[in-house]
Structure formats: structure tokens, C-alpha cells
PDB file of N, CA and C in Angstrom:
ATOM      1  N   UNK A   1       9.664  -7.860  -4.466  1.00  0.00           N
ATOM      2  CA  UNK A   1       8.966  -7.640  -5.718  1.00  0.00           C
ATOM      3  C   UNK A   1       7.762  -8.568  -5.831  1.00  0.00           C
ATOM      4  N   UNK A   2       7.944  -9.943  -5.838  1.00  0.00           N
ATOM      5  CA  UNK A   2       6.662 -10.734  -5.424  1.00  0.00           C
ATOM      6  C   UNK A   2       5.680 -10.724  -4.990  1.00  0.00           C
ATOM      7  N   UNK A   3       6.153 -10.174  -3.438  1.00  0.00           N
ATOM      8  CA  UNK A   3       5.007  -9.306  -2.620  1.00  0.00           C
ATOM      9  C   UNK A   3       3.999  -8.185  -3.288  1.00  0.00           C
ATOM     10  N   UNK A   4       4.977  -7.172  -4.143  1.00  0.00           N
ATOM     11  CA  UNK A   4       4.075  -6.251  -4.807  1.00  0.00           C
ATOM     12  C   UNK A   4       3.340  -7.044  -5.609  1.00  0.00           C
ATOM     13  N   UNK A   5       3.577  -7.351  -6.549  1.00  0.00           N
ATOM     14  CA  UNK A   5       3.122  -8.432  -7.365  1.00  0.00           C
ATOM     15  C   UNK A   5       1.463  -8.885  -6.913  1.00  0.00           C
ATOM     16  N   UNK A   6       1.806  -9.981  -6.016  1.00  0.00           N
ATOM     17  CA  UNK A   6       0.757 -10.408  -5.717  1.00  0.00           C
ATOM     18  C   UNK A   6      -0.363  -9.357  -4.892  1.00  0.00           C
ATOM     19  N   UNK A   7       0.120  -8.524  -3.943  1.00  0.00           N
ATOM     20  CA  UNK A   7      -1.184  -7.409  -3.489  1.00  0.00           C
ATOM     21  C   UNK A   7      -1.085  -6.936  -4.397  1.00  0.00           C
ATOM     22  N   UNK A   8      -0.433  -5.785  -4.864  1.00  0.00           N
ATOM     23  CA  UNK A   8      -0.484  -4.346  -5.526  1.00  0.00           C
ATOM     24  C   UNK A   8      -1.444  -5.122  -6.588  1.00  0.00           C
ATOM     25  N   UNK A   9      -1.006  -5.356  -7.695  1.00  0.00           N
ATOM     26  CA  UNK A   9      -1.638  -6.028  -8.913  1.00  0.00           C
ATOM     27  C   UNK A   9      -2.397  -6.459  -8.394  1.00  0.00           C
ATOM     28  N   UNK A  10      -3.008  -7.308  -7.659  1.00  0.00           N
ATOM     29  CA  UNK A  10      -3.958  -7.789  -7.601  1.00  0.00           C
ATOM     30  C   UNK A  10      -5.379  -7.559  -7.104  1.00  0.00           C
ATOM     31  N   UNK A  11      -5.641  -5.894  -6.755  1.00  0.00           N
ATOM     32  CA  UNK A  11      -6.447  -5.416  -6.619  1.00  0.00           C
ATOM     33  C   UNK A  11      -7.335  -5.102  -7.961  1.00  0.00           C
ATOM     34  N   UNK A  12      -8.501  -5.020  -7.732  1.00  0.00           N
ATOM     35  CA  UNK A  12      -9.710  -5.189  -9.148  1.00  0.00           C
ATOM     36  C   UNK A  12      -9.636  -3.230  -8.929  1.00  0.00           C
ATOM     37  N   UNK A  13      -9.019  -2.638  -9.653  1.00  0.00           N
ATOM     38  CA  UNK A  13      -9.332  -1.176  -9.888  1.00  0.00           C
ATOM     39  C   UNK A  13     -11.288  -0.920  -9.966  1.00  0.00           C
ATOM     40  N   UNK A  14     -11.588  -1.769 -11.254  1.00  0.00           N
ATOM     41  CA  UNK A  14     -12.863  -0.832 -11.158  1.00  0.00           C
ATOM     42  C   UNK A  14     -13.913  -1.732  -9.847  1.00  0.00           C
ATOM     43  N   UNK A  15     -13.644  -2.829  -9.114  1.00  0.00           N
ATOM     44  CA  UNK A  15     -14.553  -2.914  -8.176  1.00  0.00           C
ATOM     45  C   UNK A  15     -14.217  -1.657  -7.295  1.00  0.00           C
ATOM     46  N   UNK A  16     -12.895  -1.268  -6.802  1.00  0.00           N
ATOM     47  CA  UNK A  16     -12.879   0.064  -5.872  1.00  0.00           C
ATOM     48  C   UNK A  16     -13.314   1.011  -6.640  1.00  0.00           C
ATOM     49  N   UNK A  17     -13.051   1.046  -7.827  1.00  0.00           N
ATOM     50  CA  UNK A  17     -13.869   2.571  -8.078  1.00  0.00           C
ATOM     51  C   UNK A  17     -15.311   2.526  -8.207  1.00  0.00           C
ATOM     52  N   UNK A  18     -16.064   1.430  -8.119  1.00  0.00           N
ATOM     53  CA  UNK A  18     -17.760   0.950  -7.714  1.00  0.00           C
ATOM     54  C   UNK A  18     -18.007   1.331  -6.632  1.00  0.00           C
ATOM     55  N   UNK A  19     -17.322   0.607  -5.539  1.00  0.00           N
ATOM     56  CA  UNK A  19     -17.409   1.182  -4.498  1.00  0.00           C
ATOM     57  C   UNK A  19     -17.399   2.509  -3.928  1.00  0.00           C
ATOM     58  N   UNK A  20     -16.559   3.371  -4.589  1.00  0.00           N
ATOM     59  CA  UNK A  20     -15.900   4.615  -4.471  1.00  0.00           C
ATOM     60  C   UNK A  20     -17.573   5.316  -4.637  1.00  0.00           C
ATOM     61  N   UNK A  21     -17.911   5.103  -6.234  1.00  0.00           N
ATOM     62  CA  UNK A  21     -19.607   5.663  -6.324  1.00  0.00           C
ATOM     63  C   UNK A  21     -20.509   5.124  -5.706  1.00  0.00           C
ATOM     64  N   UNK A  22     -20.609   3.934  -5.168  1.00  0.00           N
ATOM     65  CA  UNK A  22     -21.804   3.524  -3.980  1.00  0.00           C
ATOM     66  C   UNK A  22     -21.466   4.627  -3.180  1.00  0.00           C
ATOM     67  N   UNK A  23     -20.406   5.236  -2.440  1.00  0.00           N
ATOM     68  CA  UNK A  23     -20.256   5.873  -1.381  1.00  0.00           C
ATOM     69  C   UNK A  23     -20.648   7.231  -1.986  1.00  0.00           C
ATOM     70  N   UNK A  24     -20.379   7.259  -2.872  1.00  0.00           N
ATOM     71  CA  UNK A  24     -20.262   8.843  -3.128  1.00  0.00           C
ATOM     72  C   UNK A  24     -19.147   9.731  -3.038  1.00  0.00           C
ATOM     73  N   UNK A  25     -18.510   9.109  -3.088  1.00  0.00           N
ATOM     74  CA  UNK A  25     -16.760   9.663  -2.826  1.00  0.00           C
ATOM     75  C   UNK A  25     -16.315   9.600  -3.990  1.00  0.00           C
ATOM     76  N   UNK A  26     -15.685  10.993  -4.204  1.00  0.00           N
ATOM     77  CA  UNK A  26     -14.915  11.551  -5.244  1.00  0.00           C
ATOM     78  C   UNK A  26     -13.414  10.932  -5.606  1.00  0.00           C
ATOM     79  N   UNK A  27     -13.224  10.673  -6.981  1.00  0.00           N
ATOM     80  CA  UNK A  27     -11.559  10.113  -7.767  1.00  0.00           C
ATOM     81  C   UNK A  27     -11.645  10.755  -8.971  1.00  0.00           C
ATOM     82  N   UNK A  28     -10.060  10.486  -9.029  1.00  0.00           N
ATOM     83  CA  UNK A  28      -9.712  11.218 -10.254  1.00  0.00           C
ATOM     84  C   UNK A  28     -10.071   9.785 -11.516  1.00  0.00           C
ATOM     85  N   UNK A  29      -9.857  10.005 -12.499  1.00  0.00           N
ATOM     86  CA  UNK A  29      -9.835   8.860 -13.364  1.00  0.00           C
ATOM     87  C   UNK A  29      -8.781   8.168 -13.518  1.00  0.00           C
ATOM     88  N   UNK A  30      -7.512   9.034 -12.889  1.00  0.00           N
ATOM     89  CA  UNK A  30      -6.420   8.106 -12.940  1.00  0.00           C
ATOM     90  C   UNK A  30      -5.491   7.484 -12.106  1.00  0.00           C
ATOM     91  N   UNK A  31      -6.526   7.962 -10.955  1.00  0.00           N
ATOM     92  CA  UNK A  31      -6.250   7.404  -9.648  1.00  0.00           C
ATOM     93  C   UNK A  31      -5.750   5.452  -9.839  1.00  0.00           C
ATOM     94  N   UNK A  32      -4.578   5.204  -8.981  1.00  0.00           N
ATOM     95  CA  UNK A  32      -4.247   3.588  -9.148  1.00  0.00           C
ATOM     96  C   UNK A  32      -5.030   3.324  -8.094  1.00  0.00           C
ATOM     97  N   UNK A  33      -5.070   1.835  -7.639  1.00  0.00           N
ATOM     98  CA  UNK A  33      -5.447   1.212  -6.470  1.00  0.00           C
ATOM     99  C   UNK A  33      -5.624   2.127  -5.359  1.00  0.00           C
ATOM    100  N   UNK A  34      -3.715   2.223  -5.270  1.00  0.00           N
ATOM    101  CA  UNK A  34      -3.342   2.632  -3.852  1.00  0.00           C
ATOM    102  C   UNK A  34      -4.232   3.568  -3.254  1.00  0.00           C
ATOM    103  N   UNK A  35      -4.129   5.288  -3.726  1.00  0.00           N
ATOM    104  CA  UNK A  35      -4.535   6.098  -3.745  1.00  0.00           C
ATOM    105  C   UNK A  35      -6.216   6.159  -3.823  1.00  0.00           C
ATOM    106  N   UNK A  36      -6.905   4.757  -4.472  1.00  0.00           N
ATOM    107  CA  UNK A  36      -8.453   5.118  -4.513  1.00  0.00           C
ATOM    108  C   UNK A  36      -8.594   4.399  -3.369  1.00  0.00           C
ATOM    109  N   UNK A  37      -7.828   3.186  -2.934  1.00  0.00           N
ATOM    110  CA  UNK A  37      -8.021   2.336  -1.355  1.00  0.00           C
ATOM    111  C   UNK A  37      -8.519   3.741  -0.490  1.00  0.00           C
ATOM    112  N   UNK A  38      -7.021   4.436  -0.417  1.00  0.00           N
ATOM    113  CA  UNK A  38      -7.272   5.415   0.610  1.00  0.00           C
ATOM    114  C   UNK A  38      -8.093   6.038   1.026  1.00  0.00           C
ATOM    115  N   UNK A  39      -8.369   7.097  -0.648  1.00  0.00           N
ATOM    116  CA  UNK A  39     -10.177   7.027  -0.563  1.00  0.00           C
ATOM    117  C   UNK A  39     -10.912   6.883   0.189  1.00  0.00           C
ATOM    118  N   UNK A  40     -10.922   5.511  -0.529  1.00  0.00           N
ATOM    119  CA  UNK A  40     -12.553   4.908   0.239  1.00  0.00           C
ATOM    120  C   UNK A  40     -12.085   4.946   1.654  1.00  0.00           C
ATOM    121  N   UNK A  41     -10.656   4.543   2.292  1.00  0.00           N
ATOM    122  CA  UNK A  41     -10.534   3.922   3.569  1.00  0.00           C
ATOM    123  C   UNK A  41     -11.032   5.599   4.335  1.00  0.00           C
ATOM    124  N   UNK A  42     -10.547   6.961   3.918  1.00  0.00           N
ATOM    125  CA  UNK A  42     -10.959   7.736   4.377  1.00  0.00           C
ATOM    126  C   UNK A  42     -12.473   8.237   4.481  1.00  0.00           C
ATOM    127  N   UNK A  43     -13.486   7.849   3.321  1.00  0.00           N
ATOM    128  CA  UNK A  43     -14.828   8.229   3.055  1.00  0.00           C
ATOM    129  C   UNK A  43     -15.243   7.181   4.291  1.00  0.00           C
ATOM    130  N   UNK A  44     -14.835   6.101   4.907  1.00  0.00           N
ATOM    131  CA  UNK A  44     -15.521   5.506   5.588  1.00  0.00           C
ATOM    132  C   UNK A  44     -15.118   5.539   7.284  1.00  0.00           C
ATOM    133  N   UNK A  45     -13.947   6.482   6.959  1.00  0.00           N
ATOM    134  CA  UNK A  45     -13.063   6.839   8.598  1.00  0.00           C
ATOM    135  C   UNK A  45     -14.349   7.870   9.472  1.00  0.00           C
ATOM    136  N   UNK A  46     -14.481   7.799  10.328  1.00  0.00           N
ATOM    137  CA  UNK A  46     -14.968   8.400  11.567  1.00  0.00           C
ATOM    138  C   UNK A  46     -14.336   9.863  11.724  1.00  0.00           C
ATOM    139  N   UNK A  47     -13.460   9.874  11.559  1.00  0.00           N
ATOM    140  CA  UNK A  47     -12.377  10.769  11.493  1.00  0.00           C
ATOM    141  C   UNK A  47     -12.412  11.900  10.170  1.00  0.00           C
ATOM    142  N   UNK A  48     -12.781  11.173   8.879  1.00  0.00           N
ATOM    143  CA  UNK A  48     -12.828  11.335   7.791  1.00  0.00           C
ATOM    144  C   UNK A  48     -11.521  11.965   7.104  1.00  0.00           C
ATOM    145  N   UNK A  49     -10.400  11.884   7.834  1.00  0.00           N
ATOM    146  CA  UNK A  49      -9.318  12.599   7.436  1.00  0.00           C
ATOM    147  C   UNK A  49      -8.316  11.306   6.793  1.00  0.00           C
ATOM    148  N   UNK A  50      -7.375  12.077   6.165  1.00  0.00           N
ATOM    149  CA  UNK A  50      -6.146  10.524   5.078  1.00  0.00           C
ATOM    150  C   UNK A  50      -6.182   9.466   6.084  1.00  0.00           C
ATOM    151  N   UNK A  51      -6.278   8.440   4.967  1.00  0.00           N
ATOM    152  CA  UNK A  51      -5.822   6.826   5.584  1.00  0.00           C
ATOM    153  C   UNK A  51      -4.696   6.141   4.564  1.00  0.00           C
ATOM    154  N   UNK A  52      -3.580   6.675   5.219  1.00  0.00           N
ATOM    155  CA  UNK A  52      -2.243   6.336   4.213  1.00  0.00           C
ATOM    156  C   UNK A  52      -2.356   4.785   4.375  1.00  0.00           C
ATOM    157  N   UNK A  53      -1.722   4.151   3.604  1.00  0.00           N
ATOM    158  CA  UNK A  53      -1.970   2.913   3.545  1.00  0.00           C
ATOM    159  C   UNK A  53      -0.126   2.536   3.615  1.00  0.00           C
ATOM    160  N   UNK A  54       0.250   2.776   4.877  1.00  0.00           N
ATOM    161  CA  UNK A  54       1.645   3.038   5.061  1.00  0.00           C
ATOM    162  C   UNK A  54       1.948   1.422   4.864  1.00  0.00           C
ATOM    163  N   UNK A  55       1.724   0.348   5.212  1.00  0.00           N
ATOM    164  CA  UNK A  55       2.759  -0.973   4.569  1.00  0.00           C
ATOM    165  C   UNK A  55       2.303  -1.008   3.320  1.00  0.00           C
ATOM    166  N   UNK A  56       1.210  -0.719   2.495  1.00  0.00           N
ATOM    167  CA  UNK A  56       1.340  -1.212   1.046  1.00  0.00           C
ATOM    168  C   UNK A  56       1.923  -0.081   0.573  1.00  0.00           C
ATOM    169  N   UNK A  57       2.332   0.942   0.837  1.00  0.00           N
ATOM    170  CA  UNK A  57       3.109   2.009   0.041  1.00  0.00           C
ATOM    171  C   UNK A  57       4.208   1.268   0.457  1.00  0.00           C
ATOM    172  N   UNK A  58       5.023   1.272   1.546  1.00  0.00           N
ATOM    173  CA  UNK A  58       6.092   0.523   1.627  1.00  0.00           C
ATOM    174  C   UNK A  58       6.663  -0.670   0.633  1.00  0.00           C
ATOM    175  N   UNK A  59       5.652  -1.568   0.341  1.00  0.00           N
ATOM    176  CA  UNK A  59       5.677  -2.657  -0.439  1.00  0.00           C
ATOM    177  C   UNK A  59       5.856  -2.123  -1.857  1.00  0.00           C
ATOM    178  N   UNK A  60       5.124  -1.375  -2.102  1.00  0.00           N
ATOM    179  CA  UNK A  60       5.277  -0.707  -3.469  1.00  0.00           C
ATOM    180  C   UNK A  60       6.593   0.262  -3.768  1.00  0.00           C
ATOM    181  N   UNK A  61       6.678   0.943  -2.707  1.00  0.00           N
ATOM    182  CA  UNK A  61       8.093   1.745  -3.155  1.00  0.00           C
ATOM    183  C   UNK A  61       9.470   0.888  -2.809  1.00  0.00           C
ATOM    184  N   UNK A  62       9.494  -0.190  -2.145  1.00  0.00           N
ATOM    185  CA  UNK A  62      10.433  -0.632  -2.636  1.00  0.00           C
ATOM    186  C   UNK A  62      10.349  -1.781  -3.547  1.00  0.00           C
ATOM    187  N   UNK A  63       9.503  -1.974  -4.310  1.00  0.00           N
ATOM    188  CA  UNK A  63       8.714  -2.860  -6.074  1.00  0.00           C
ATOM    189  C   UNK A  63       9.884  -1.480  -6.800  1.00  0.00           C
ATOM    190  N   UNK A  64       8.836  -0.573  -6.518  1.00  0.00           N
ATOM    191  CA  UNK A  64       9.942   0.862  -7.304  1.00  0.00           C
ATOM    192  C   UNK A  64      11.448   0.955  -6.960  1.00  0.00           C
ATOM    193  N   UNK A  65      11.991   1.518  -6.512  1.00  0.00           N
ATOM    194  CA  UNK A  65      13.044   1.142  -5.792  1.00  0.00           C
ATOM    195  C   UNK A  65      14.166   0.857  -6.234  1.00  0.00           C
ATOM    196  N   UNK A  66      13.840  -0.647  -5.867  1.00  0.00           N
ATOM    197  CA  UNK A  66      14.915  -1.598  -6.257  1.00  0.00           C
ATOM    198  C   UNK A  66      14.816  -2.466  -6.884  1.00  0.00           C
ATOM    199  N   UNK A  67      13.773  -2.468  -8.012  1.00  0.00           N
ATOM    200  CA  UNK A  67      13.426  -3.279  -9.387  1.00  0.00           C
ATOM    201  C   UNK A  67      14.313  -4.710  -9.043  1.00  0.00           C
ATOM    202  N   UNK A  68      14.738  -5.576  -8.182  1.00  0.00           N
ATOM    203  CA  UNK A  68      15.600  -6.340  -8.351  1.00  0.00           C
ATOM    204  C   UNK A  68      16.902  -5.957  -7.642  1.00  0.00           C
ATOM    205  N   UNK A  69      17.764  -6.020  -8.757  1.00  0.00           N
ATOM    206  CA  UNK A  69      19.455  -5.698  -8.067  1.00  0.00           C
ATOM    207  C   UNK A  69      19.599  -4.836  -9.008  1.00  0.00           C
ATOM    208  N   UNK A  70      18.567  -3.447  -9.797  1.00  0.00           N
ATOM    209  CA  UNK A  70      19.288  -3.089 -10.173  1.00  0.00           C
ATOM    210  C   UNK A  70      18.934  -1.213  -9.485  1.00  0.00           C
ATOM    211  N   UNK A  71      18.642  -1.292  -8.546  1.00  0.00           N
ATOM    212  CA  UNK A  71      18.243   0.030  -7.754  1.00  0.00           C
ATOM    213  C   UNK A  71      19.585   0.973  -7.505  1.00  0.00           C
ATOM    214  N   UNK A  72      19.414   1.944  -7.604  1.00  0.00           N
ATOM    215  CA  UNK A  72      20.549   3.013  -7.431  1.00  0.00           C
ATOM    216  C   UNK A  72      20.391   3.427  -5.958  1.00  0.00           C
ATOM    217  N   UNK A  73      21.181   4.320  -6.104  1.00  0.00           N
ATOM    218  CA  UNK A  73      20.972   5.806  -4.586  1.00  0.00           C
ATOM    219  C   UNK A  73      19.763   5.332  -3.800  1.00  0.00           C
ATOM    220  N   UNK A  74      18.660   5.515  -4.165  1.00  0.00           N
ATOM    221  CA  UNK A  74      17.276   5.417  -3.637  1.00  0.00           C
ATOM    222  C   UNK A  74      17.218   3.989  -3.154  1.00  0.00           C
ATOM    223  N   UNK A  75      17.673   2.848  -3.917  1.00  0.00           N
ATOM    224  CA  UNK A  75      17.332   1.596  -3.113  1.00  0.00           C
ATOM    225  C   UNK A  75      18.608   1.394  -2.007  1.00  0.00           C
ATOM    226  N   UNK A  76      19.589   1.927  -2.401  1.00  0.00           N
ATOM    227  CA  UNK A  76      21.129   1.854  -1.086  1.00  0.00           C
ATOM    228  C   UNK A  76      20.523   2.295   0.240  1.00  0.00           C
ATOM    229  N   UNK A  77      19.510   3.772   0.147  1.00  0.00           N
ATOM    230  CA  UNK A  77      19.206   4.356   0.855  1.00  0.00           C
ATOM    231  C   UNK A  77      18.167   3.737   1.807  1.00  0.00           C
ATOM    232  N   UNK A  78      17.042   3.294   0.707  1.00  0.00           N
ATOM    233  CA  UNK A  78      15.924   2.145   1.457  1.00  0.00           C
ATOM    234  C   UNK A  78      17.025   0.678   2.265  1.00  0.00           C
ATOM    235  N   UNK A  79      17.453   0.503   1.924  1.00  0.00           N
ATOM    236  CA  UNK A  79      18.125  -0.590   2.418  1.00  0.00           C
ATOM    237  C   UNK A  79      18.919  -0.590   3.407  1.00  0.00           C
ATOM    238  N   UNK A  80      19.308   0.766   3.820  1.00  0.00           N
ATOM    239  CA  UNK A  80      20.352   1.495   4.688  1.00  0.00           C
ATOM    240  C   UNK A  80      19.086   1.872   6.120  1.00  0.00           C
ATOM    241  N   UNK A  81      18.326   2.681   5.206  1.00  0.00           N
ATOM    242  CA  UNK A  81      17.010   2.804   6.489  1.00  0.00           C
ATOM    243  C   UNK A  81      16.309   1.824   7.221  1.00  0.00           C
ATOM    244  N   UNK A  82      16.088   0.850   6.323  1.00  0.00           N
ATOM    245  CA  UNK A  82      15.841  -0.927   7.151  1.00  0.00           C
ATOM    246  C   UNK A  82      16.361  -1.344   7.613  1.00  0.00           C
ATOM    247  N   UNK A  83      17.722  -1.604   7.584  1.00  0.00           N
ATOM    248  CA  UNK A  83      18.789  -2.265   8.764  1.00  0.00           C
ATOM    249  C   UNK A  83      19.059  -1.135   9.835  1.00  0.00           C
ATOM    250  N   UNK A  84      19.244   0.062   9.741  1.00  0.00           N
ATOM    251  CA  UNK A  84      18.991   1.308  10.985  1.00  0.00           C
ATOM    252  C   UNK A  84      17.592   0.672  11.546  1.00  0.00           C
ATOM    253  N   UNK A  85      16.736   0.941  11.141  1.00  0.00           N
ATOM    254  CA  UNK A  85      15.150   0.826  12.239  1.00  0.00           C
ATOM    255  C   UNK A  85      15.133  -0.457  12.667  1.00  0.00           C
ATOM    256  N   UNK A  86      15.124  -1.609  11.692  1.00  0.00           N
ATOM    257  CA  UNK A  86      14.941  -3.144  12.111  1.00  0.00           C
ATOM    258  C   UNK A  86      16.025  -3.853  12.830  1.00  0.00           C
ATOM    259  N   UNK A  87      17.486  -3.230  12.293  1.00  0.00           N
ATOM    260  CA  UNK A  87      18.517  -4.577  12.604  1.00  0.00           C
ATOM    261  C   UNK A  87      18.661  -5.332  11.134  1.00  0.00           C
ATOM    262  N   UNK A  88      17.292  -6.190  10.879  1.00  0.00           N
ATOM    263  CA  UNK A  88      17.786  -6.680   9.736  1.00  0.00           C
ATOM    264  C   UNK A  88      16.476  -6.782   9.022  1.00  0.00           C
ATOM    265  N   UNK A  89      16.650  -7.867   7.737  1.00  0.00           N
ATOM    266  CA  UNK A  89      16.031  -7.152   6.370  1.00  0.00           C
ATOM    267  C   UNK A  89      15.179  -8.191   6.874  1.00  0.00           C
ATOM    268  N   UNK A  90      14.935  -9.331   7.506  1.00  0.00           N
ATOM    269  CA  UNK A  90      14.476  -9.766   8.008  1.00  0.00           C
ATOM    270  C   UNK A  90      13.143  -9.183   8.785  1.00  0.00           C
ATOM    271  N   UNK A  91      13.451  -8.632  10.232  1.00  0.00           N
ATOM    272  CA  UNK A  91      12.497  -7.968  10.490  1.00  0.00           C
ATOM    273  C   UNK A  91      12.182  -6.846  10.318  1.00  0.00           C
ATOM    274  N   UNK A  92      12.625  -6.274   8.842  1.00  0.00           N
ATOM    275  CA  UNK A  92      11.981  -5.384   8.227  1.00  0.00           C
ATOM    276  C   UNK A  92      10.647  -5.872   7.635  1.00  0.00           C
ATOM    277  N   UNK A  93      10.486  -7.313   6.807  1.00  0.00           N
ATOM    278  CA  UNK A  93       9.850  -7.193   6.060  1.00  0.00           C
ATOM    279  C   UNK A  93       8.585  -7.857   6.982  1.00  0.00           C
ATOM    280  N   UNK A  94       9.152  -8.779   8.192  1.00  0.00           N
ATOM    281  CA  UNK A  94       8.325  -9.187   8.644  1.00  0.00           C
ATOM    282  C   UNK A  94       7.154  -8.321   9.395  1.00  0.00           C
ATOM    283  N   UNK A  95       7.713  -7.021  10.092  1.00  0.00           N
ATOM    284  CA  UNK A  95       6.992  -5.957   9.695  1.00  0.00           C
ATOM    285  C   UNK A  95       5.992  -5.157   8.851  1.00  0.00           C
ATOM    286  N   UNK A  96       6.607  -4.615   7.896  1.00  0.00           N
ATOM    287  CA  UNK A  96       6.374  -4.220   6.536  1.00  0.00           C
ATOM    288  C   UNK A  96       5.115  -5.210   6.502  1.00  0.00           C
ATOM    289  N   UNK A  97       4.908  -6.939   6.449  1.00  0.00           N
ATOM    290  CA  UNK A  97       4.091  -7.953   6.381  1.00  0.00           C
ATOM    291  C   UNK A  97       3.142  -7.677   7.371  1.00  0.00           C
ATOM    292  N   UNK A  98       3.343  -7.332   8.379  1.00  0.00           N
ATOM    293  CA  UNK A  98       1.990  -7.371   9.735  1.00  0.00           C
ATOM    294  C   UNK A  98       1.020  -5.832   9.291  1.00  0.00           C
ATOM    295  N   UNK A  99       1.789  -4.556   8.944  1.00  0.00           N
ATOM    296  CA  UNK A  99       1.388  -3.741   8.437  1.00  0.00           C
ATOM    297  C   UNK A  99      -0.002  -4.135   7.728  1.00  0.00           C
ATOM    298  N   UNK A 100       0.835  -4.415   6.074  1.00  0.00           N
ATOM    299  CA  UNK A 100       0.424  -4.873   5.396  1.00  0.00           C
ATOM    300  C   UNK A 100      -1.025  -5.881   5.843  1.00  0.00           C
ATOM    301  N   UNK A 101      -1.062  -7.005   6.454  1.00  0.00           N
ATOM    302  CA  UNK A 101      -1.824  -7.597   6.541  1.00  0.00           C
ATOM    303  C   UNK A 101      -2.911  -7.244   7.576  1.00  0.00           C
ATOM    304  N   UNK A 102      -2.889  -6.226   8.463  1.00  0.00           N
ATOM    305  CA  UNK A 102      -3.656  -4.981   9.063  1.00  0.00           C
ATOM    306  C   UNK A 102      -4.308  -4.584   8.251  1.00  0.00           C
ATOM    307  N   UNK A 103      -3.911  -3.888   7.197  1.00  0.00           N
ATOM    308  CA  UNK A 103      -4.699  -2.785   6.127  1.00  0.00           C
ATOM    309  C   UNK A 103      -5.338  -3.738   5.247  1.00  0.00           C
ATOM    310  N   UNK A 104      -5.035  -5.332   4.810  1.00  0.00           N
ATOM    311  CA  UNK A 104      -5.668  -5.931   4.057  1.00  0.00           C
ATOM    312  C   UNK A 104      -6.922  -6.204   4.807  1.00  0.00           C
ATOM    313  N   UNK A 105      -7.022  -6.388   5.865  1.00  0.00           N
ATOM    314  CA  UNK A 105      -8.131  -6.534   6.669  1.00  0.00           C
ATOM    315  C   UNK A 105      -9.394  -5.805   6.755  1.00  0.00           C
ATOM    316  N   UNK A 106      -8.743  -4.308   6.855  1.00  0.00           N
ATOM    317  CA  UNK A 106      -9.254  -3.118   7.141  1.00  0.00           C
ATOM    318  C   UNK A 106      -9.548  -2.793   5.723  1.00  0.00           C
ATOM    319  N   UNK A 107      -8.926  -2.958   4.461  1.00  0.00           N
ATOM    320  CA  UNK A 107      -9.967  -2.848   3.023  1.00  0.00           C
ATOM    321  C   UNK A 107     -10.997  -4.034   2.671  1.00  0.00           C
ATOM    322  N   UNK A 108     -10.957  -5.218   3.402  1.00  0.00           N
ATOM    323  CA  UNK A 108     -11.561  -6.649   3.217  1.00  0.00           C
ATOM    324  C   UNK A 108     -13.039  -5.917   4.054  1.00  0.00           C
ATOM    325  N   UNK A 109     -12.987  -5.140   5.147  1.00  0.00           N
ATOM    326  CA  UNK A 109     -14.101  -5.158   6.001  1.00  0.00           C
ATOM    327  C   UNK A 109     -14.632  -3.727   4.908  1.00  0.00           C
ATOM    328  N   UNK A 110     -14.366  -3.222   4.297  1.00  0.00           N
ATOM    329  CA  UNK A 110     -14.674  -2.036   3.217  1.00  0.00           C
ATOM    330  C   UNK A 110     -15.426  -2.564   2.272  1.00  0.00           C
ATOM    331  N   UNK A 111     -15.384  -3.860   2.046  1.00  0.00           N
ATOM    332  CA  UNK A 111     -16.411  -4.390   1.273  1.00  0.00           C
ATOM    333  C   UNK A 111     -16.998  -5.454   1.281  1.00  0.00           C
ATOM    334  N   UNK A 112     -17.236  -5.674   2.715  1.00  0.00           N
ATOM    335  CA  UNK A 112     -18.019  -6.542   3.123  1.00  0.00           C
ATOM    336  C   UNK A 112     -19.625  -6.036   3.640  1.00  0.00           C
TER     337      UNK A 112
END
């Protein structure tokens, strides 16, 4: 939860959506962070096709999730799928973290 905390929240919404109109790239108005990151990360891809922002969704859906200790079905399930792929919750997150700090990079060079 921390983790979300400190990225998720802590993105400036309307500097990405500045950016979004320097480029010329289209949002909804109620687009969050996540979804306008992508955006831009796609308006500036070579490729020009989705740029899921697969560790900060990660980070965020389990913020959603498992609010804490008090997650149902859906967080048993996230928690069940991390120890299957990783082994442990451990190098799940340390994962989840390298992700993450990839794509922070790759939105840092987006507005530089």
C-alpha cells in the first residue's frame, strides 16, 4: 500500500495532461494518471501502439485488492498467484519493484 501511495499519488495529473496537449494526444477528462501515462507513453512509442504500464498497474491493483488485511477472494487470489510465479512475496515484490522502476524511467525520459 505504501508503495502505491508514494508513486500512484504522487504523480502531478495536470503536468501529464500538459504534456498530453504539447503532444497533441487525445484524453478523456477523466482519465487518472495511470491510463494518461500510457497515453503519452504510447503517443511517443515508435510503434505507436498500448504501453501498459504493467508494474504500476500491478502496484495499484494490489493498493485495490487488498486494502491492508482486509481483501477478500480477489486478494487470496493475488496472493496465491505470487507465491505460484515467484516462490515468495518477497520476490514478488522485488520484481513488481524493477518493473516499476523501468517504467519510472521511461515516463522521467517523457519529460525531459
Amino acid at each position: 500500500m505504501d508503495l502505491s501511495k508514494l508513486i500512484i499519488e504522487g504523480f502531478d495529473v495536470k503536468a501529464i495532461r500538459a504534456k498530453l496537449k504539447e503532444a497533441k494526444l487525445m484524453f478523456e477528462k477523466d482519465d487518472k494518471s495511470l491510463v494518461l501515462l500510457e497515453k503519452l507513453q504510447a503517443g511517443h512509442s515508435k510503434s505507436g501502439g498500448a504501453q501498459m504500464l504493467k508494474g504500476l498497474r500491478t502496484v495499484q491493483l494490489v493498493r485495490t485488492k487488498v486494502k491492508g488485511h482486509t481483501g477478500g477472494s480477489g486478494a487470496a487470489k493475488l496472493a496465491q498467484d505470487a507465491l505460484h510465479q515467484h516462490g515468495t512475496f518477497a520476490s514478488h515484490f522485488e520484481q513488481v519493484c524493477d518493473i516499476a522502476a523501468d517504467e519510472l524511467n521511461r515516463i522521467e525520459g517523457l519529460f525531459s
